[in-house]
C-alpha atoms as a PDB file:
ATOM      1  CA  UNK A   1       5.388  22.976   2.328  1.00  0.00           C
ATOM      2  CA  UNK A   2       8.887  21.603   3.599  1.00  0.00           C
ATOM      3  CA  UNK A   3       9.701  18.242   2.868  1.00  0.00           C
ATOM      4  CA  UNK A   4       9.728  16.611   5.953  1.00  0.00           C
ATOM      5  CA  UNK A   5       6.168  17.844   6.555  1.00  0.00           C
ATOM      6  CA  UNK A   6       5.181  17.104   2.846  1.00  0.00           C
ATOM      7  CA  UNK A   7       6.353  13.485   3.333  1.00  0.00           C
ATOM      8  CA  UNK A   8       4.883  13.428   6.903  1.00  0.00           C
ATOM      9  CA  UNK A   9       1.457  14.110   4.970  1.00  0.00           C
ATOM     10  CA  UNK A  10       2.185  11.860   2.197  1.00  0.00           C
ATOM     11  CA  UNK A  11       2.679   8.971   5.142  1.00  0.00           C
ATOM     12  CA  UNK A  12      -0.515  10.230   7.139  1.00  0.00           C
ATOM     13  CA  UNK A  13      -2.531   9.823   4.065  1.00  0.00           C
ATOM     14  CA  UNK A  14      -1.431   6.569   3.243  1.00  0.00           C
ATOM     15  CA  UNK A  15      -2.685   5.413   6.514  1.00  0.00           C
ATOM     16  CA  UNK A  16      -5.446   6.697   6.088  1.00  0.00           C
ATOM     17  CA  UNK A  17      -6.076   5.079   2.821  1.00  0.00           C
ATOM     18  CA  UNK A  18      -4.864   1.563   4.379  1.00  0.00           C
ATOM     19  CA  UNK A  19      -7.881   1.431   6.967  1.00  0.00           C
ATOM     20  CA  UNK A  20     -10.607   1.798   4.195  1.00  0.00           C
ATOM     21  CA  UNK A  21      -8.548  -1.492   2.989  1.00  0.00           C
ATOM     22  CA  UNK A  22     -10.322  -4.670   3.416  1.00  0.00           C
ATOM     23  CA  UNK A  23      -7.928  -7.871   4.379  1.00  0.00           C
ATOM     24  CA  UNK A  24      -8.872 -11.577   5.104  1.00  0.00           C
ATOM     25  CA  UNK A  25      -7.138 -14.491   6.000  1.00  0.00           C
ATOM     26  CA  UNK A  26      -7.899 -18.402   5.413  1.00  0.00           C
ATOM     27  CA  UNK A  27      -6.290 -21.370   5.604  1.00  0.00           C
ATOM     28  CA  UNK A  28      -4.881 -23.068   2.411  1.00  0.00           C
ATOM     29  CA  UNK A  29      -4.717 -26.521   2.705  1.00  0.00           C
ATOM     30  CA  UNK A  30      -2.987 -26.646  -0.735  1.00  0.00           C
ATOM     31  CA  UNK A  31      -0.581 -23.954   0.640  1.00  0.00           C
ATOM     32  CA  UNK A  32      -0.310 -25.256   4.162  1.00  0.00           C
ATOM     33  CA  UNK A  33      -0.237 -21.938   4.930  1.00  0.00           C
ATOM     34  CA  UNK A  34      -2.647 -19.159   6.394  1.00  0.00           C
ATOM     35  CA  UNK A  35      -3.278 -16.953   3.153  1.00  0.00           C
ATOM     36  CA  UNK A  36      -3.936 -13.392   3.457  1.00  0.00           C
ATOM     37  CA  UNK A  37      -5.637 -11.120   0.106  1.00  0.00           C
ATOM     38  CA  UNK A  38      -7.524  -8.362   0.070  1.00  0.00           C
ATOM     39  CA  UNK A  39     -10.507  -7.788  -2.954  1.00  0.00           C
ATOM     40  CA  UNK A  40      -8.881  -4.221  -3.233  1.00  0.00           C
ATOM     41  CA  UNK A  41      -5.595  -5.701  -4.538  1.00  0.00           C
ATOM     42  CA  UNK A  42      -6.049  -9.297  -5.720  1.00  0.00           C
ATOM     43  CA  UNK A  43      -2.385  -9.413  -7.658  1.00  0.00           C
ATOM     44  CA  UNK A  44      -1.089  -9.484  -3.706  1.00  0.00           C
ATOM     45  CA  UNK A  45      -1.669 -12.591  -2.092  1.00  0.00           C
ATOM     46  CA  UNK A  46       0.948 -13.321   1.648  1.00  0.00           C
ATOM     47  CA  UNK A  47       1.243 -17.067   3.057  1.00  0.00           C
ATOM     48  CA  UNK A  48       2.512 -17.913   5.875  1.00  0.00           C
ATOM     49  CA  UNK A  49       2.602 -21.368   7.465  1.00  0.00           C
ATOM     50  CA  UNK A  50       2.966 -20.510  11.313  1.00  0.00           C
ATOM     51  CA  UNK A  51       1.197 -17.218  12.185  1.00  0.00           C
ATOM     52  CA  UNK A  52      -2.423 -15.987   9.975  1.00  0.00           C
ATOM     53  CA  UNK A  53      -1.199 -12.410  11.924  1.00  0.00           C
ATOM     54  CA  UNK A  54       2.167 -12.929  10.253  1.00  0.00           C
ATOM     55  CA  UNK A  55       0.268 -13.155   7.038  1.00  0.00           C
ATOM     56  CA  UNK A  56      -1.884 -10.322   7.283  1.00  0.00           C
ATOM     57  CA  UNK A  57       0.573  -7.800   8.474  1.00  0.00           C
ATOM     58  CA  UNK A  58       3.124  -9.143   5.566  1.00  0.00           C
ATOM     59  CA  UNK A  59       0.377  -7.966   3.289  1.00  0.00           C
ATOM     60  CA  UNK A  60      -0.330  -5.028   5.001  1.00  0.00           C
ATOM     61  CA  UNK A  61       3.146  -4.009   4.463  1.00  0.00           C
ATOM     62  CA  UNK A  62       2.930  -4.837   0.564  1.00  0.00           C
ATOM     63  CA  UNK A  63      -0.044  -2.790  -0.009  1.00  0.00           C
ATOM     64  CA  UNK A  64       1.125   0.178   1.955  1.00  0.00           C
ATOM     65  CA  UNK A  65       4.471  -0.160  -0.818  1.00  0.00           C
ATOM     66  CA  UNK A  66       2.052  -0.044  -3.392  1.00  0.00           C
ATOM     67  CA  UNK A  67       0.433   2.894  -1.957  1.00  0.00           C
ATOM     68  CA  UNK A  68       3.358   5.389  -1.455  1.00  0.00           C
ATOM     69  CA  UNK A  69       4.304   4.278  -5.064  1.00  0.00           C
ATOM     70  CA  UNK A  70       0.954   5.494  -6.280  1.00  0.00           C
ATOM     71  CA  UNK A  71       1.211   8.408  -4.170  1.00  0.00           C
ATOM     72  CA  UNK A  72       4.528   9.448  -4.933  1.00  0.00           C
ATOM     73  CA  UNK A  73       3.765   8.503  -8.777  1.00  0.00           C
ATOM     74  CA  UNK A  74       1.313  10.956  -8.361  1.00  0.00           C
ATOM     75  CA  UNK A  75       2.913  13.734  -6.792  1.00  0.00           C
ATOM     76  CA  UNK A  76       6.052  13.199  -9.715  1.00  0.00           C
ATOM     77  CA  UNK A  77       3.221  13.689 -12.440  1.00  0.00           C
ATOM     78  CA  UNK A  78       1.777  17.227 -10.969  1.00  0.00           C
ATOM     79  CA  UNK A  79       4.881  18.704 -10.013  1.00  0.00           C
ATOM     80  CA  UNK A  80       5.993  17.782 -13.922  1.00  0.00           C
ATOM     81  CA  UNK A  81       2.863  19.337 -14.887  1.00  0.00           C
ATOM     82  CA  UNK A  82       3.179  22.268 -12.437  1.00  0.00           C
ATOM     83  CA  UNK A  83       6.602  22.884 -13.826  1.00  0.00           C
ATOM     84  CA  UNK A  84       5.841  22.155 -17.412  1.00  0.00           C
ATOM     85  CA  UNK A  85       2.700  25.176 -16.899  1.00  0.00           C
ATOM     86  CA  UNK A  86       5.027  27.622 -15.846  1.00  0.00           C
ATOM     87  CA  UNK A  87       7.693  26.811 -18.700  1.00  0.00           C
ATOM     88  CA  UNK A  88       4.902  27.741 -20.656  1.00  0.00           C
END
């Protein structure tokens, strides 16, 4: 696979992952801010004190980082191991 379609895939993938992702929104009075989390990813939490959309797409954007990291973490490890099979 070339790379443009392999990170086409890699891309497609990851938004497919991010719809199965569940993401909420509430106001924090202690924030005075609209706070956005998801249960999937509690370590990332987004306020934002004008717009609970602003919030949630903020987030949305954070998770889908942590996503292609995973991904591409992934990818690193079995081509290493790929490689490391036919050293062998």
């Amino acid at each position: 696979m070339n790379s443009k379609r392999h990170s086409r895939a890699l891309l497609d993938e990851i938004e497919r992952q991010l719809l199965g992702v569940w993401f909420d929104v509430c106001w924090s009075p202690l924030d005075s801010a609209y706070l956005a989390f998801s249960v999937e990813f509690p370590a990332l939490t987004v306020t934002n004190a004008l717009s609970p959309s602003a919030a949630i797409d903020t987030l949305d954007d954070k998770i889908r980082k942590v996503l292609l990291a995973e991904a591409n973490h992934r990818t690193r490890r079995s081509t290493s191991t790929a490689i490391s099979f036919a050293q062998a």
